[in-house]
Each structure stands twice: as C-alpha cells, then as structure tokens.
Protein backbone atom coordinates (compact mmCIF):
# COMPACT_ATOMS: atom_id res chain seq x y z
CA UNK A 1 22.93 -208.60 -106.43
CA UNK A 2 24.95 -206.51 -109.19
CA UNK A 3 24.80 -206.67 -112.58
CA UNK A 4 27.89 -206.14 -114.67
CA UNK A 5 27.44 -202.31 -114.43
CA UNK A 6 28.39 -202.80 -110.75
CA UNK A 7 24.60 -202.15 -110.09
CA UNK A 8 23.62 -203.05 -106.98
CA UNK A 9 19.55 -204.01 -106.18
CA UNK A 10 16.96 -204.62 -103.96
CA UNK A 11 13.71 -205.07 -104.52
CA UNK A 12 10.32 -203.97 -102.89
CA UNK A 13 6.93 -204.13 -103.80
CA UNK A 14 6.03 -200.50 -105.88
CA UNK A 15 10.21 -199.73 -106.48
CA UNK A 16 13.03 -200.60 -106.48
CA UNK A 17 16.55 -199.08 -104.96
CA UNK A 18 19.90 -199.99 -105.59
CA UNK A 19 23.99 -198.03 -105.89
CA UNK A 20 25.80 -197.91 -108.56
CA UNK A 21 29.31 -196.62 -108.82
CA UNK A 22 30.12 -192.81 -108.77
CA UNK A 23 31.99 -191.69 -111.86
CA UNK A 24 30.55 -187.88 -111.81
CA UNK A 25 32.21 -185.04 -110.79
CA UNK A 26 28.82 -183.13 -109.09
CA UNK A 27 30.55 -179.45 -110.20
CA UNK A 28 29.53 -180.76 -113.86
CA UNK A 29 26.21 -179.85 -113.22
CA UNK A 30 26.57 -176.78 -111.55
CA UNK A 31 26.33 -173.77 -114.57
CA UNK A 32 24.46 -175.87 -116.63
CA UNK A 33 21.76 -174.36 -119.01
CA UNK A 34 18.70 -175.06 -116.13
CA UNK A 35 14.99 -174.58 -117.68
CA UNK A 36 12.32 -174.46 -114.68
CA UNK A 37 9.01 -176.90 -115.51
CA UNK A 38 6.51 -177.51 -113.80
CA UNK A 39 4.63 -181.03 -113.50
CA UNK A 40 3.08 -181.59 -117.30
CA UNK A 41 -0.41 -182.49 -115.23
CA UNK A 42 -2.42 -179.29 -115.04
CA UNK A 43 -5.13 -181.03 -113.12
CA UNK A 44 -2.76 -182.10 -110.56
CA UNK A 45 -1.41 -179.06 -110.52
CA UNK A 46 -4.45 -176.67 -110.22
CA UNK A 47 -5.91 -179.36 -107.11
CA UNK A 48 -2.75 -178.70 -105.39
CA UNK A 49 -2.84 -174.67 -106.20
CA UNK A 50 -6.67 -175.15 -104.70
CA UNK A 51 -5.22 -176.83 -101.49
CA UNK A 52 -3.54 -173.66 -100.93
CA UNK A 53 0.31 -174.54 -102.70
CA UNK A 54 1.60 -171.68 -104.57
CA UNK A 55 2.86 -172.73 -108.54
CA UNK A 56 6.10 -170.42 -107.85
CA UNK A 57 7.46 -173.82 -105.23
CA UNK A 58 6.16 -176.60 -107.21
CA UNK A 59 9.30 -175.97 -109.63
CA UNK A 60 11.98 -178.18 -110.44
CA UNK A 61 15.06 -176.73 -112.86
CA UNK A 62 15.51 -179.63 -115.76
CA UNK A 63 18.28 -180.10 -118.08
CA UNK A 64 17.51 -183.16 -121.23
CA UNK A 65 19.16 -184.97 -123.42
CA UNK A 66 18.85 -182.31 -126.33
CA UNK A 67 20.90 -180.10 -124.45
CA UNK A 68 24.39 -179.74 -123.18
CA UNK A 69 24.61 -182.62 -120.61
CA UNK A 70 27.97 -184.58 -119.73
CA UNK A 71 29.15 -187.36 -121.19
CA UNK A 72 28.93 -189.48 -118.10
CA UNK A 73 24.82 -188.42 -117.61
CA UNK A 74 24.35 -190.12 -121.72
CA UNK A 75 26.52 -193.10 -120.76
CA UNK A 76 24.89 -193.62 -117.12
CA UNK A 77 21.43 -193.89 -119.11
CA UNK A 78 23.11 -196.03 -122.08
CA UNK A 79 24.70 -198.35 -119.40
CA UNK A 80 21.13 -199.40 -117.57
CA UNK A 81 19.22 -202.03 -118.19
CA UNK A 82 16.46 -200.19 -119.92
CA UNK A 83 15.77 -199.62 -123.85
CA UNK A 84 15.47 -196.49 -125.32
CA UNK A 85 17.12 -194.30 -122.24
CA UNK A 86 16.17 -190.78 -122.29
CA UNK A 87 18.14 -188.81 -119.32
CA UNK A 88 18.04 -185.27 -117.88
CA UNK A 89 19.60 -183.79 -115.26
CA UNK A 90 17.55 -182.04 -111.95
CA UNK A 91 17.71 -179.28 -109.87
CA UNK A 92 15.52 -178.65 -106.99
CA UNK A 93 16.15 -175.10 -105.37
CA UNK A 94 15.23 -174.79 -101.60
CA UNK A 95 11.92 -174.45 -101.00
CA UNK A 96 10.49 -176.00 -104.09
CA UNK A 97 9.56 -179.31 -104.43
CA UNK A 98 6.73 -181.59 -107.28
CA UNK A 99 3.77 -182.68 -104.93
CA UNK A 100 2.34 -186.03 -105.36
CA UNK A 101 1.68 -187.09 -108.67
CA UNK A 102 2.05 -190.01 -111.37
CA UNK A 103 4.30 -189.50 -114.42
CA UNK A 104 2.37 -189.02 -117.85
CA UNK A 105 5.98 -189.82 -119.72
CA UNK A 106 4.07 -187.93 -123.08
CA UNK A 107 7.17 -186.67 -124.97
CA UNK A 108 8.84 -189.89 -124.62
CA UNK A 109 5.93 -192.48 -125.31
CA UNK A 110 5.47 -189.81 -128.40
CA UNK A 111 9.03 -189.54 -129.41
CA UNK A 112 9.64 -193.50 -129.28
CA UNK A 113 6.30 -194.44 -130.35
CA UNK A 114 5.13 -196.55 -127.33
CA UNK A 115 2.10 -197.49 -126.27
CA UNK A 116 1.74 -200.28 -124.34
CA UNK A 117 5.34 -200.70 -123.21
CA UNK A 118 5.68 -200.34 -119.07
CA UNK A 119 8.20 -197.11 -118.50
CA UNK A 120 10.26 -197.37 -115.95
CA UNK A 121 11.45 -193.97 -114.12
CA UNK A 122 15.02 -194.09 -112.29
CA UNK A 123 16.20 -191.30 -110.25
CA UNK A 124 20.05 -191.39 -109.70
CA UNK A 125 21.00 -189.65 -106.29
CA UNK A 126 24.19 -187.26 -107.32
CA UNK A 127 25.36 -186.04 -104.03
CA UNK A 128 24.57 -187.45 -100.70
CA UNK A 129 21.57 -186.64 -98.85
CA UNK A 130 21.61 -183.39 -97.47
CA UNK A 131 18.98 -181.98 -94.68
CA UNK A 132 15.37 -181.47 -95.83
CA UNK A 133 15.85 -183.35 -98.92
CA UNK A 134 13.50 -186.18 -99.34
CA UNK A 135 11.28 -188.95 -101.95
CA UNK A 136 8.02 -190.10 -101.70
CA UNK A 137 7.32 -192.76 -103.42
CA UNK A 138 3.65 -194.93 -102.90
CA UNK A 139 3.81 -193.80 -99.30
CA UNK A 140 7.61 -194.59 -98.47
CA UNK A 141 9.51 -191.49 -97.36
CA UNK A 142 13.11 -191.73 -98.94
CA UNK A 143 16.01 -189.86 -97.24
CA UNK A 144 19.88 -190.51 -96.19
CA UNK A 145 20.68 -191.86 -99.56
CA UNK A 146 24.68 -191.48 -100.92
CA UNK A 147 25.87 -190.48 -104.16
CA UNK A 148 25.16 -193.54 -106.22
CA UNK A 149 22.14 -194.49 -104.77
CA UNK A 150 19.40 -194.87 -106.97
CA UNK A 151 15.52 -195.50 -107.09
CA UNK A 152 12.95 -196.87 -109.80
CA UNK A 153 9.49 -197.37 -110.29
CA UNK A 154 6.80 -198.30 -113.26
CA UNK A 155 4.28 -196.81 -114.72
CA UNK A 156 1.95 -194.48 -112.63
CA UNK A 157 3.50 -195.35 -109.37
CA UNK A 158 2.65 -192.57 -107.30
CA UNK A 159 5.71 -189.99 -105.95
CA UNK A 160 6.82 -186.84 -104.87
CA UNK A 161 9.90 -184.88 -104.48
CA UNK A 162 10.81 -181.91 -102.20
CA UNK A 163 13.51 -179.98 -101.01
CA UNK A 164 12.78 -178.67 -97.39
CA UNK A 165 16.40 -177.75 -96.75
CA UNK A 166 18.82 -175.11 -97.82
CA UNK A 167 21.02 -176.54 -100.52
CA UNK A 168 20.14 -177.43 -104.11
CA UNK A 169 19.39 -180.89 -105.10
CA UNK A 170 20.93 -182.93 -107.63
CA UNK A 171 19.09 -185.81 -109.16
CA UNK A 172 19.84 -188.04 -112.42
CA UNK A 173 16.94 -188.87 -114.35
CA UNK A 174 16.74 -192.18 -117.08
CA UNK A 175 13.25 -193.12 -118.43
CA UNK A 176 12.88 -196.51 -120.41
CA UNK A 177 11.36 -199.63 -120.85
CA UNK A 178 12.20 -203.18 -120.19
C-alpha cells in the first residue's frame, strides 16, 4: 500500500518496513561533520562492557538536524507521516555496531515537550545492503535491504545495529509521533 509520498508498507507485529523512493545522492553524506556517540543508556552500556564488549566498537558517527545536513535528509523527515520529525544522519564504521537496547528518545521528548505521546523511530536504508551489515529488531535479523528501504518501530521496541563487514554504513534517521 503507498501513501502519496510513494511510501510503500507492510506491516508486522513489533515494526514495520516499507520503500520509499530514492532522491539522495549517497556522496552527500560522505565529508559530513560526523560526531561519534555512544548509546545515551549507561546501564546498558556498562552490562554490555561487563559481558566483555569494549566501548571503543559500540560507536556509531551521528550527524542532527542542528547541523549541516542536506536538504533532501529535512524534507525526507518533513514528508513522513509523523509530527514533529527530528532527523540525523548515521555512520557505522566497520567493526562497530549499538548492542541491544531500547531508545530513551530524552532530547526529543524534552525538546518537544512530550510525555505520553508513542515515538516512533524510522531508519531509512541509504545504500543497499552491503556484507556484514545487519538490524535487529525484537528478535528479527534484518539484512539485504535496497536503498529506499526503510524500517520503524514504537516506543521501547527492542533493537540493535552492527556493522560486521568492511564498508561504512549509511542509515537515515526520523523520530516522531503519530
């Protein structure tokens, strides 16, 4: 089924997936000003660093909204279904990857004064898949997606991303609320 953003979706139980047109060029993102994070959960954080993980891989490189970003990232997020889109760009290096976890979404419940709105979190695939890249989310492995492909989930749906292979990983991110 598509919506009149050429949005295609299906539907499953804990997310969602869907395609939506590509009108990126993926160079855009390459030399853009990348700040590593780290998950904003120390205690999921520190059980993982007890498991044995080392902090240095669970790193992902994060461009927002109040930075430099291209026009098409703002207009992908304007152009969803979702109020009050907040987008960023991500880069995951090889070898790094965000362990299992549920999203906190602090800044933005803070920034747009929400509290008992549902967030929804929507990853936009920019390239296609590429080896060792992959999604977890609530137990479903995600892999062999195409440029436009996306994914979605609410609230404290639990996932996980990783990159396994040798090239960096692109992803679109839009947080909102329905």
């Amino acid at each position: 089924m598509a919506n009149e953003t050429g949005i295609i979706a299906q539907h499953s139980t804990a997310w969602q997936r869907g395609r939506m047109p590509v009108t990126w060029r993926i160079s855009d993102v390459y030399n853009l000003n990348w700040q590593p994070t780290h998950h904003r959960d120390d205690a999921v954080n520190q059980k993982y660093k007890m498991a044995g993980h080392s902090g240095d891989s669970m790193v992902i490189d994060i461009c927002q909204q109040d930075q430099s970003l291209p026009d098409w990232a703002v207009a992908i997020g304007a152009a969803s279904d979702l109020k009050s889109t907040a987008v960023a760009l991500h880069r995951m290096r090889p070898g790094r990857y965000l362990p299992l976890h549920s999203d906190l979404y602090g800044a933005y419940k803070r920034i747009n004064a929400i509290t008992n709105q549902i967030i929804t979190r929507m990853i936009v695939f920019l390239e296609d898949h590429k080896p060792g890249h992959m999604l977890d989310i609530d137990g479903d492995v995600i892999c062999h997606w195409q440029a436009g492909d996306w994914v979605s989930w609410q609230g404290d749906t639990t996932h996980a991303a990783y990159n396994l292979g040798t090239e960096d990983r692109y992803t679109l991110q839009i947080t909102g609320y329905n």
